[in-house]
PDB file of N, CA and C in Angstrom:
ATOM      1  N   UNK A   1      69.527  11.382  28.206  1.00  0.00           N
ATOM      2  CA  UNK A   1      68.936  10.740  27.049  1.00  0.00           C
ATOM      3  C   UNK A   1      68.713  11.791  25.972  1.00  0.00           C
ATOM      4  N   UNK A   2      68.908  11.559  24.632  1.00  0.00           N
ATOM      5  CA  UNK A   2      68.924  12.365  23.490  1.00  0.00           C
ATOM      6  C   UNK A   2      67.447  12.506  23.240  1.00  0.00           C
ATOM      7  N   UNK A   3      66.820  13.404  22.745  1.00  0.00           N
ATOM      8  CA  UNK A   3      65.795  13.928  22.607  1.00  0.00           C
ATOM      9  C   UNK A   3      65.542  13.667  21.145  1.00  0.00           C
ATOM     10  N   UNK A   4      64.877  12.335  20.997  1.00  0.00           N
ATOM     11  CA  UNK A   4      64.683  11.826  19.571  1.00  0.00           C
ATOM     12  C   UNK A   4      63.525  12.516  18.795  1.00  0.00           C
ATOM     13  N   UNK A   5      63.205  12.487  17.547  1.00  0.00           N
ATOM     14  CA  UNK A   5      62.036  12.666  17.338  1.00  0.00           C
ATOM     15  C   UNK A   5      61.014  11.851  17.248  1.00  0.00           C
ATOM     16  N   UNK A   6      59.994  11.765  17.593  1.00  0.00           N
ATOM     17  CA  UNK A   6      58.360  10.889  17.725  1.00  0.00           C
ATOM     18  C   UNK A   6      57.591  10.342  16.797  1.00  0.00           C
ATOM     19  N   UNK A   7      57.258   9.403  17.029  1.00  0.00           N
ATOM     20  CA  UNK A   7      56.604   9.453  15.644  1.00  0.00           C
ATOM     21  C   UNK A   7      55.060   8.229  16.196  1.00  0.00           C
ATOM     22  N   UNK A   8      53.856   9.094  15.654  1.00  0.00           N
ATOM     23  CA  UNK A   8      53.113   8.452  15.966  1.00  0.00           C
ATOM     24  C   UNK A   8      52.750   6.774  15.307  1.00  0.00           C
ATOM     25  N   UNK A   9      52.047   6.173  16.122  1.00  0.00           N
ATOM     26  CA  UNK A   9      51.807   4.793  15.924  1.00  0.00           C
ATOM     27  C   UNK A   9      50.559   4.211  16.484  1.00  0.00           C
ATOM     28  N   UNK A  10      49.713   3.204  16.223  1.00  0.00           N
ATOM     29  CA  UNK A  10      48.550   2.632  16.558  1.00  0.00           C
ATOM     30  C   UNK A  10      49.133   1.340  17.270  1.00  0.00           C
ATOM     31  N   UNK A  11      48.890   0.735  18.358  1.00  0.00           N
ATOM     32  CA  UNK A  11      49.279  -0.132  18.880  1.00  0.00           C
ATOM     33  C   UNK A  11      47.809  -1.137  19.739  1.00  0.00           C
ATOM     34  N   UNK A  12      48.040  -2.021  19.208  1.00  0.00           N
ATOM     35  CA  UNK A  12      46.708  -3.145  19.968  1.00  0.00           C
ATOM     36  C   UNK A  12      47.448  -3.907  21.151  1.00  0.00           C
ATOM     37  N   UNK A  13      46.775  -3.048  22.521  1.00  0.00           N
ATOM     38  CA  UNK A  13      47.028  -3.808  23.788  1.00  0.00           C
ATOM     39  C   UNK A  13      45.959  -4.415  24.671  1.00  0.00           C
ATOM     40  N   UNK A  14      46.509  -5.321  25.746  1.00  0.00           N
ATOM     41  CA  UNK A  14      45.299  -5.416  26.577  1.00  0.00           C
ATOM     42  C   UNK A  14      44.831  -4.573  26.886  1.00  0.00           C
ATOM     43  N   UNK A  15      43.492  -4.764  27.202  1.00  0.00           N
ATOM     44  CA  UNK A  15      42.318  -3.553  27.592  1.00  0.00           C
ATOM     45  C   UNK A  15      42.340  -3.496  28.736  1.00  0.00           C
ATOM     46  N   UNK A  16      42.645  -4.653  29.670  1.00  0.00           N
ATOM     47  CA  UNK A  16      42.511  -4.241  31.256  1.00  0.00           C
ATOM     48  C   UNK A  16      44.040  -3.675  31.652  1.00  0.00           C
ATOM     49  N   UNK A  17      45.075  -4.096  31.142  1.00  0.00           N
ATOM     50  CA  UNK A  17      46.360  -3.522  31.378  1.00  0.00           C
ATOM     51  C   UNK A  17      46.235  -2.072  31.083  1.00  0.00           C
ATOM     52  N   UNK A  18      45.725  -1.721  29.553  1.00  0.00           N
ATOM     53  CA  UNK A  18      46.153  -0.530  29.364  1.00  0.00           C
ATOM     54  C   UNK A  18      45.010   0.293  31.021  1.00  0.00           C
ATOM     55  N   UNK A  19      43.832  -0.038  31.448  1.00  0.00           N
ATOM     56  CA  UNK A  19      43.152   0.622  32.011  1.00  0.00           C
ATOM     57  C   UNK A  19      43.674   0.830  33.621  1.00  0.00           C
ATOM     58  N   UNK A  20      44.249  -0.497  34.015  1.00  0.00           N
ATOM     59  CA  UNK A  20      45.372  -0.759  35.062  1.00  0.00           C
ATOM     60  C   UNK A  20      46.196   0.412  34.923  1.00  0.00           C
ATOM     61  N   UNK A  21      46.303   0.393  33.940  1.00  0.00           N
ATOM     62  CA  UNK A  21      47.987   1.536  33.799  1.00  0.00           C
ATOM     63  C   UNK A  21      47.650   3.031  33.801  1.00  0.00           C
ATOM     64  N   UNK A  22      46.145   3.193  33.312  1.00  0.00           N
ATOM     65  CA  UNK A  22      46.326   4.518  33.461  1.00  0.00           C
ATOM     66  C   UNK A  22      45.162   4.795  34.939  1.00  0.00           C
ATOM     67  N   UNK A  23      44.973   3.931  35.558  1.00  0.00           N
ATOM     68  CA  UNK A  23      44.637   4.087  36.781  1.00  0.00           C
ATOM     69  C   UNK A  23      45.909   4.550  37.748  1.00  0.00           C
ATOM     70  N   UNK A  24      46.507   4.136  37.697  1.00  0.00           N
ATOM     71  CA  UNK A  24      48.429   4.202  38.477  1.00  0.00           C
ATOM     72  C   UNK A  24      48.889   5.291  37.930  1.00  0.00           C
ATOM     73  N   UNK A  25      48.546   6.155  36.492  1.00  0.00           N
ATOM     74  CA  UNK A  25      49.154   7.240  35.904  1.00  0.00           C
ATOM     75  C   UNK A  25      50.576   6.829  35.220  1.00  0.00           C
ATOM     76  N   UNK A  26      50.318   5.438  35.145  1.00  0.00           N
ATOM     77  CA  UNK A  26      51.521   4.991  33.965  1.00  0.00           C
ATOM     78  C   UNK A  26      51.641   5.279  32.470  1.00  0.00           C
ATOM     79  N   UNK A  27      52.654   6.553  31.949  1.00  0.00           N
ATOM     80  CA  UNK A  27      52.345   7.411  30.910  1.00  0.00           C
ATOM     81  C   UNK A  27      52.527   6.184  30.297  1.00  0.00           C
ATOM     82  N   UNK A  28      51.572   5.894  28.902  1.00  0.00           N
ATOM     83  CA  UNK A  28      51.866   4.644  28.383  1.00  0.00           C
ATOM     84  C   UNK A  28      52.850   4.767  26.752  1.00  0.00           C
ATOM     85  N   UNK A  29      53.081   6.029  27.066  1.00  0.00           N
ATOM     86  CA  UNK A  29      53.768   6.534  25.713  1.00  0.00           C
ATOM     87  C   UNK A  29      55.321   5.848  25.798  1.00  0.00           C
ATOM     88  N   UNK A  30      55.773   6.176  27.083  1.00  0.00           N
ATOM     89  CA  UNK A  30      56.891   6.339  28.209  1.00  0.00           C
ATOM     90  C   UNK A  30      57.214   4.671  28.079  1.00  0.00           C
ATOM     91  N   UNK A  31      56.240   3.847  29.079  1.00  0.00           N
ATOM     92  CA  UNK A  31      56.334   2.855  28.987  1.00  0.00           C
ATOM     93  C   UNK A  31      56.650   1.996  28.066  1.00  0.00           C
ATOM     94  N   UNK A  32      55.642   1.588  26.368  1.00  0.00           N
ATOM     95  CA  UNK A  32      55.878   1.203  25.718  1.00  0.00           C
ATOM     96  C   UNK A  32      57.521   1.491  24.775  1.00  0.00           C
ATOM     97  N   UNK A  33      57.312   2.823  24.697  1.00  0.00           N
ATOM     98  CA  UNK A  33      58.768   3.038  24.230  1.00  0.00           C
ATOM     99  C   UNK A  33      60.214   2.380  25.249  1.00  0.00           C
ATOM    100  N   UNK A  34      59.973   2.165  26.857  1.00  0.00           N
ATOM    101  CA  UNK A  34      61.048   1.142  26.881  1.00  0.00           C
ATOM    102  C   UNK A  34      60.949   0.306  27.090  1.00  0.00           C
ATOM    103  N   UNK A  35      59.358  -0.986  26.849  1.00  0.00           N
ATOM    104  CA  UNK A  35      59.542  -1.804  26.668  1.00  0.00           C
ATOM    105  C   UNK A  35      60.085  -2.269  25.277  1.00  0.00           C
ATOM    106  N   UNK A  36      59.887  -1.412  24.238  1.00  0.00           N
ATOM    107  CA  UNK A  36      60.232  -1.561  22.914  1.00  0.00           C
ATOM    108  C   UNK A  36      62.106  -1.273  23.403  1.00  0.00           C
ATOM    109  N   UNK A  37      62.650  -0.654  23.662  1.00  0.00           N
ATOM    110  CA  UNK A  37      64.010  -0.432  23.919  1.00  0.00           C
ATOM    111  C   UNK A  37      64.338  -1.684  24.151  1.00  0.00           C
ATOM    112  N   UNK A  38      63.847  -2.404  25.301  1.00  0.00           N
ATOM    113  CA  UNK A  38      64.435  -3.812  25.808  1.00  0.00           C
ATOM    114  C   UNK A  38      64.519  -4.687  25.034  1.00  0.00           C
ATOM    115  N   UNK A  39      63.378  -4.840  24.347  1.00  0.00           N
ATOM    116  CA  UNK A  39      62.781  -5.488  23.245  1.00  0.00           C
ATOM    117  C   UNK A  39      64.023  -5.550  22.087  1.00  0.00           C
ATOM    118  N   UNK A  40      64.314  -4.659  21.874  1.00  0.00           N
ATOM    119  CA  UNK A  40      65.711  -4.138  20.811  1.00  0.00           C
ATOM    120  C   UNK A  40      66.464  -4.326  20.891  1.00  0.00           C
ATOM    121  N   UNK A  41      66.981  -4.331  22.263  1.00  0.00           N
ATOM    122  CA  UNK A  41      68.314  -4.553  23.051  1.00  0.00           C
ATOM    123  C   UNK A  41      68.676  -5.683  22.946  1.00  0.00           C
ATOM    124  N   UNK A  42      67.599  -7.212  23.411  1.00  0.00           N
ATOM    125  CA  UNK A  42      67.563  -7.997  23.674  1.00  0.00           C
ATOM    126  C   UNK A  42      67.834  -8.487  22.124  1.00  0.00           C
ATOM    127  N   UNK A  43      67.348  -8.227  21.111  1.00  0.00           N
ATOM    128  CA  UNK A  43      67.139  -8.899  20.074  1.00  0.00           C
ATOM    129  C   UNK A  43      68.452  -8.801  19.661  1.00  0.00           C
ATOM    130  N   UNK A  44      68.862  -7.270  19.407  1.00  0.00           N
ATOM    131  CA  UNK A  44      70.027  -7.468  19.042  1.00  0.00           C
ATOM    132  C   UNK A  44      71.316  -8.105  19.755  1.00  0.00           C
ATOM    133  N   UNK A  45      71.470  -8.739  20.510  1.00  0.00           N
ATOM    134  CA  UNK A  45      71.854  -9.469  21.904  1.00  0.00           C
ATOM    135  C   UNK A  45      71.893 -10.958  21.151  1.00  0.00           C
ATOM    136  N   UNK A  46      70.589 -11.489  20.682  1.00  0.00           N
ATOM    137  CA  UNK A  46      70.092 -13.067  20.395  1.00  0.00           C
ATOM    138  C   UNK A  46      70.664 -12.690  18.694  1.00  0.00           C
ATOM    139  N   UNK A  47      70.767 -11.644  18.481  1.00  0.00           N
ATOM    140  CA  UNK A  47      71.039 -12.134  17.114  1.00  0.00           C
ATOM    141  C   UNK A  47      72.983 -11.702  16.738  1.00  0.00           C
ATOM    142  N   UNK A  48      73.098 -11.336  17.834  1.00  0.00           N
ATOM    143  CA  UNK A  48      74.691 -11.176  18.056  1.00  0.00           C
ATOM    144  C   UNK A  48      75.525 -12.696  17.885  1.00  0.00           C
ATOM    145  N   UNK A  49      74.627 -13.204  19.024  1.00  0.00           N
ATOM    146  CA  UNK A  49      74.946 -14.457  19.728  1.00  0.00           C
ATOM    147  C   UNK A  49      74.574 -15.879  18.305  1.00  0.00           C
ATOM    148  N   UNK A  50      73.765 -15.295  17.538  1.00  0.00           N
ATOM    149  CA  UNK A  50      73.420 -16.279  16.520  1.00  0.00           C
ATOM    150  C   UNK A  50      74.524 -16.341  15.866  1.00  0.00           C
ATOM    151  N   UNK A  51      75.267 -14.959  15.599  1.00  0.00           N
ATOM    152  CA  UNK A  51      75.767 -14.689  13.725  1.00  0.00           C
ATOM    153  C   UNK A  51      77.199 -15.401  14.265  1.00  0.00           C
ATOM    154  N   UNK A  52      77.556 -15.487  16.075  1.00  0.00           N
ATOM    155  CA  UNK A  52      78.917 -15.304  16.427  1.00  0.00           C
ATOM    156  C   UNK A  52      78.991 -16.649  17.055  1.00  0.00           C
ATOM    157  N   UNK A  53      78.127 -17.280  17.184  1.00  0.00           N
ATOM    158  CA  UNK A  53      78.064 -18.751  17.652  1.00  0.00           C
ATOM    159  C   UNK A  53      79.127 -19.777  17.080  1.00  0.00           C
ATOM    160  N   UNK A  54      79.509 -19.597  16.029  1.00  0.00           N
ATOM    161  CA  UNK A  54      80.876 -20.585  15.645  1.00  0.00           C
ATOM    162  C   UNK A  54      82.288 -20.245  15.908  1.00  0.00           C
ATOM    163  N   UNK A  55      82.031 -18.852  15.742  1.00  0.00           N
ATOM    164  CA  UNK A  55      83.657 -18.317  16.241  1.00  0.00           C
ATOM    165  C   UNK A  55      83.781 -18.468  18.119  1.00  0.00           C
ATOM    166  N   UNK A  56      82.841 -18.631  18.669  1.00  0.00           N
ATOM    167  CA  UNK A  56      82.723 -18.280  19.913  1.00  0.00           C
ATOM    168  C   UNK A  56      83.062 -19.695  20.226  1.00  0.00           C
ATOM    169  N   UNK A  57      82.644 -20.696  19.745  1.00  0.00           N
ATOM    170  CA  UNK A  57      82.649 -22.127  20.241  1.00  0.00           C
ATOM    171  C   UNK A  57      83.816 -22.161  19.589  1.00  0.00           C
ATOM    172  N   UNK A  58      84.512 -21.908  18.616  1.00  0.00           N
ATOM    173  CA  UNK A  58      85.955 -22.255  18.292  1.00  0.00           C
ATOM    174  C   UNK A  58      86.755 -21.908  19.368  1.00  0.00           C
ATOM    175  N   UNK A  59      86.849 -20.402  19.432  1.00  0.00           N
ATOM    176  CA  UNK A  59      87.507 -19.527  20.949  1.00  0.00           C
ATOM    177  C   UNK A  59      86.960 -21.103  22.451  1.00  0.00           C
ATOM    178  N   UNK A  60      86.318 -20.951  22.181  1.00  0.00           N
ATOM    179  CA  UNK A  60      86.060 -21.807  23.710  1.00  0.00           C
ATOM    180  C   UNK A  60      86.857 -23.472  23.362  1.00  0.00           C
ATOM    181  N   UNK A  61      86.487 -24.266  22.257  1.00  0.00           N
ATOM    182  CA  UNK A  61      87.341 -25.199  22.216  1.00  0.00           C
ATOM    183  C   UNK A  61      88.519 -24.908  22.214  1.00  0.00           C
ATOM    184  N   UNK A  62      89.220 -23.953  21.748  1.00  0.00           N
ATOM    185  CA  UNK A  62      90.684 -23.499  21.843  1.00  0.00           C
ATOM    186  C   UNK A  62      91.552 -23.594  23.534  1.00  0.00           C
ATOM    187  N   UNK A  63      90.529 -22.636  24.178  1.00  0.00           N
ATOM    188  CA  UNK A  63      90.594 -22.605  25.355  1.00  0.00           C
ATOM    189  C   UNK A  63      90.428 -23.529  26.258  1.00  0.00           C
ATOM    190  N   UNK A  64      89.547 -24.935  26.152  1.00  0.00           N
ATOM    191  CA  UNK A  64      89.498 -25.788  26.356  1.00  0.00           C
ATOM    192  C   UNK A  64      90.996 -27.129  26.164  1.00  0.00           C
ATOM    193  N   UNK A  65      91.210 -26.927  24.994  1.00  0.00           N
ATOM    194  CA  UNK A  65      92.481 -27.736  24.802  1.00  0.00           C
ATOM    195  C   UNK A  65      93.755 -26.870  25.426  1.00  0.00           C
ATOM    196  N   UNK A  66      93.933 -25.648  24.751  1.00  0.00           N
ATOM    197  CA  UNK A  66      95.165 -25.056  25.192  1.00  0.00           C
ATOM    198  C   UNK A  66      95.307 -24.705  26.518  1.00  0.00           C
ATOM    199  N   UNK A  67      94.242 -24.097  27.463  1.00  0.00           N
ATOM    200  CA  UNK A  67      93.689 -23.586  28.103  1.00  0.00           C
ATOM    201  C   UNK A  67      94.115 -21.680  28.262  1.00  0.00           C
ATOM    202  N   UNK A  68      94.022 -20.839  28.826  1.00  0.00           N
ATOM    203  CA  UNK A  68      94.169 -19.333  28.357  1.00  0.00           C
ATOM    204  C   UNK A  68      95.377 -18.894  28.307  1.00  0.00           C
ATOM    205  N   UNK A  69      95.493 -18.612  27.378  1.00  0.00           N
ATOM    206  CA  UNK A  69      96.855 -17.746  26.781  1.00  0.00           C
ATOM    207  C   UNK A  69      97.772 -17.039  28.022  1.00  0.00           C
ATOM    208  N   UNK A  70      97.136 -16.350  28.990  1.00  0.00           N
ATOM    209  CA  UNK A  70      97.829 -15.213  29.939  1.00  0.00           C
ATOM    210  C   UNK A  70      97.873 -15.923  31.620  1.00  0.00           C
ATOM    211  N   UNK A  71      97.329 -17.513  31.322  1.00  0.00           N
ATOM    212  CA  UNK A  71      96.809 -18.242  32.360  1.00  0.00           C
ATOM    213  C   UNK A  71      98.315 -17.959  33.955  1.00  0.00           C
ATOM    214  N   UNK A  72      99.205 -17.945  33.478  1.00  0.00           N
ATOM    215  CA  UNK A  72     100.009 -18.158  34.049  1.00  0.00           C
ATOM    216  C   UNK A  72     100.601 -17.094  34.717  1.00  0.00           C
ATOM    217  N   UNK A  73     100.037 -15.511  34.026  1.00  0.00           N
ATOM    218  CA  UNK A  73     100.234 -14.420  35.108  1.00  0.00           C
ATOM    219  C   UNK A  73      98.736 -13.655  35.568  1.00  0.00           C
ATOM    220  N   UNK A  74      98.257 -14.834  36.277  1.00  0.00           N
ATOM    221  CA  UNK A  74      96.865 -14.616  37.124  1.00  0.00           C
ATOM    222  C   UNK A  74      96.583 -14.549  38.238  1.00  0.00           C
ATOM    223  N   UNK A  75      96.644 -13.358  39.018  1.00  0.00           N
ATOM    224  CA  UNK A  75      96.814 -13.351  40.717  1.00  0.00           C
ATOM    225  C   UNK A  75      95.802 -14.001  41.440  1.00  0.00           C
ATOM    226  N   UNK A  76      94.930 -15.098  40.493  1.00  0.00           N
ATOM    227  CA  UNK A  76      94.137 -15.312  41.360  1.00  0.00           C
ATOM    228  C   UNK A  76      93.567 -16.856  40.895  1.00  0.00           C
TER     229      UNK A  76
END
């Protein structure tokens, strides 16, 4: 993993989680930063799937009528 630079931030969490967490020694710096990763990941994922939603359903009706282009050299 690339060694980004940091940047501080104020964040409002639960109070018994955050106290949970640092009972267990869950660095919460660590944590939040990859729940925020997932968080990112995911979004950009749902908003992939938004912008590409018509070309994708075209491709699939295509495939539906024609059925797949290479269908016929498929070992399986």
């Amino acid at each position: 993993m690339n060694a980004q630079p940091k940047k501080a931030t104020n964040l409002t969490l639960d109070a018994s989680l955050i106290e949970e967490a640092r009972t267990l020694d869950v660095n919460l710096s660590r944590a939040a930063e990859e729940g925020l990763r997932v968080a990112v990941r995911q979004a950009r994922a749902d908003r992939w799937r938004a912008e590409n939603a018509e070309a994708l359903a075209s491709s699939n009706a295509w495939v539906e009528q024609h059925g797949l282009p290479l269908a016929r050299y498929r070992a399986f």
